[in-house]
C-alpha atoms as a PDB file:
ATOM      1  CA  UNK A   1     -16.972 -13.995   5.676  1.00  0.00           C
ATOM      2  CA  UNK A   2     -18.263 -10.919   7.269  1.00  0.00           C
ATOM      3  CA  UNK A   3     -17.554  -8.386   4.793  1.00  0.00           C
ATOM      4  CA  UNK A   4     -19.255 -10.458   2.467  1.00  0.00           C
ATOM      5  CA  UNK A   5     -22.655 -10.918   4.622  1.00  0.00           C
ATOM      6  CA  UNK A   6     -22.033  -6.705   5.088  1.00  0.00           C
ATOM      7  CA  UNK A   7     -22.050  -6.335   1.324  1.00  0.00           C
ATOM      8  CA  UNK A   8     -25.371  -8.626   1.379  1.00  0.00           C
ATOM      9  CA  UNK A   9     -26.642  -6.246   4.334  1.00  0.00           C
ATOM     10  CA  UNK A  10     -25.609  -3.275   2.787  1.00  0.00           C
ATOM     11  CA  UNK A  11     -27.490  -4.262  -0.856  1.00  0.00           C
ATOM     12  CA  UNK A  12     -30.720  -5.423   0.951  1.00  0.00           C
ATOM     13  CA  UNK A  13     -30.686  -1.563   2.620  1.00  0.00           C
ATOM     14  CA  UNK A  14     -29.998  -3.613   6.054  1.00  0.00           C
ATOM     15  CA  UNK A  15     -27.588  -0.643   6.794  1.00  0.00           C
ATOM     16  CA  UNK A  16     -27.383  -1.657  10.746  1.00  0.00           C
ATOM     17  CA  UNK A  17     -26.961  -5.301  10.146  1.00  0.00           C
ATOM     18  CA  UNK A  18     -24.404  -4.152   7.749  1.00  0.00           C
ATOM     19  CA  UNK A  19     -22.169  -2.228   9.670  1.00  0.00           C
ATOM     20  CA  UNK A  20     -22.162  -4.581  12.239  1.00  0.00           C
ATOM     21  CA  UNK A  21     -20.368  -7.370   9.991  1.00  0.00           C
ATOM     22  CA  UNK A  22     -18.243  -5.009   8.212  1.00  0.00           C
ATOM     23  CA  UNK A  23     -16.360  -3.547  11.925  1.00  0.00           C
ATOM     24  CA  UNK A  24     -16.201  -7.382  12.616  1.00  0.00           C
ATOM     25  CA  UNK A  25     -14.437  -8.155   9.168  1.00  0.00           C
ATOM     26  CA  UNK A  26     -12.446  -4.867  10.681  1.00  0.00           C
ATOM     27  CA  UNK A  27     -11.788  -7.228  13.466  1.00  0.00           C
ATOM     28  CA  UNK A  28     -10.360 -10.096  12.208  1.00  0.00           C
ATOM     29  CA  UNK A  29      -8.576  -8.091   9.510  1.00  0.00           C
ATOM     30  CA  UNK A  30      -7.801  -4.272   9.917  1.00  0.00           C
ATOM     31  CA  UNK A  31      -6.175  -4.160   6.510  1.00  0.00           C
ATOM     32  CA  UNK A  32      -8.985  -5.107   4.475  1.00  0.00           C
ATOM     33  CA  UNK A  33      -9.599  -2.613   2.439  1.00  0.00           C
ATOM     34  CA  UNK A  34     -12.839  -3.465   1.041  1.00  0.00           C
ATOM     35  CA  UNK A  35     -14.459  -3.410   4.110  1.00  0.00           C
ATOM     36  CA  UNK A  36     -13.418   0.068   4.562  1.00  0.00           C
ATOM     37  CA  UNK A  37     -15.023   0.811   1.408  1.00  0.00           C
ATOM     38  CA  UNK A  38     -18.121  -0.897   2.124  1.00  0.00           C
ATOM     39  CA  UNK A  39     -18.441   0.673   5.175  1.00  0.00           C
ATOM     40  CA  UNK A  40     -17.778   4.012   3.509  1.00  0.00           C
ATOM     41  CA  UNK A  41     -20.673   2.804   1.160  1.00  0.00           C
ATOM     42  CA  UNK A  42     -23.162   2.481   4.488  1.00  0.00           C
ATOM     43  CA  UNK A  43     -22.363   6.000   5.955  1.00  0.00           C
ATOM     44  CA  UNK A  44     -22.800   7.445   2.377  1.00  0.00           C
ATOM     45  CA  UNK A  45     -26.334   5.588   2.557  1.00  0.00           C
ATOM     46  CA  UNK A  46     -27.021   6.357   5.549  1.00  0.00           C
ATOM     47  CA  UNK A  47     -26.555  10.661   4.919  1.00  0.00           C
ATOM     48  CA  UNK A  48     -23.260  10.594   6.580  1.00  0.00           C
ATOM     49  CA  UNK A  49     -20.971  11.829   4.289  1.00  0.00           C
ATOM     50  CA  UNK A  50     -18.211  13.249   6.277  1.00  0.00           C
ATOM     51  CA  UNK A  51     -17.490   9.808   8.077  1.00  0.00           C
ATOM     52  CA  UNK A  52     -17.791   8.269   4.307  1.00  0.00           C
ATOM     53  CA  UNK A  53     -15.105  10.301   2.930  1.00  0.00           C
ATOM     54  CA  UNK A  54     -12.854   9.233   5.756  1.00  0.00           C
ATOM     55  CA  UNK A  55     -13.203   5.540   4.979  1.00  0.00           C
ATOM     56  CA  UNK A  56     -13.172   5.854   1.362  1.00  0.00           C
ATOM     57  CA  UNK A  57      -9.654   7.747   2.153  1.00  0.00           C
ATOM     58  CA  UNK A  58      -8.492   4.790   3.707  1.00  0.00           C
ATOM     59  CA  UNK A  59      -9.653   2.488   1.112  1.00  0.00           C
ATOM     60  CA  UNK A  60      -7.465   4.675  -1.434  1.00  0.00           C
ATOM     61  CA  UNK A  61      -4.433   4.194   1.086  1.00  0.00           C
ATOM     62  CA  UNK A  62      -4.731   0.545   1.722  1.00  0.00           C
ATOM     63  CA  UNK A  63      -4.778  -0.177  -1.980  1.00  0.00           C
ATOM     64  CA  UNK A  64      -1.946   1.416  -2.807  1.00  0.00           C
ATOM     65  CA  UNK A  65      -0.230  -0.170   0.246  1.00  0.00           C
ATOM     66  CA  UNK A  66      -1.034  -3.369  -1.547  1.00  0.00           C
ATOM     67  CA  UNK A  67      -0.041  -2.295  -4.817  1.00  0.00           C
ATOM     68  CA  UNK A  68       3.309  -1.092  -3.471  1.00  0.00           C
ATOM     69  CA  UNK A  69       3.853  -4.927  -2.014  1.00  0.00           C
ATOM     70  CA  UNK A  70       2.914  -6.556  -5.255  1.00  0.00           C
END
């Protein structure tokens, strides 16, 4: 549920609102790797590039954790 009200944040330019649902999706499931890529989404938004990279990194590397599983 929160990743999904930070993807609502995060498309309505909300980018503090945003973050703050996507570390709580973070929360309740460290693994999600969509959240990682929306929040990669926010710092990209937001001019910070450098911390973007990172969690689009991890997005790569929790997919292919899943994949691997499947």
């Amino acid at each position: 549920m929160s990743a999904n009200l930070g993807d609502l944040y995060l498309r309505r330019k909300h980018y503090d609102e945003a973050m703050k649902h996507l570390k709580q999706s973070l929360v309740d499931m460290p693994t999600m790797a969509r959240s990682h890529k929306l929040i990669g989404q926010t710092h990209r938004e937001q001019g910070r590039e450098e911390e973007a990279q990172k969690k689009f990194l991890l997005y790569e590397q929790l997919k292919e954790d899943e994949a691997k599983k499947k």
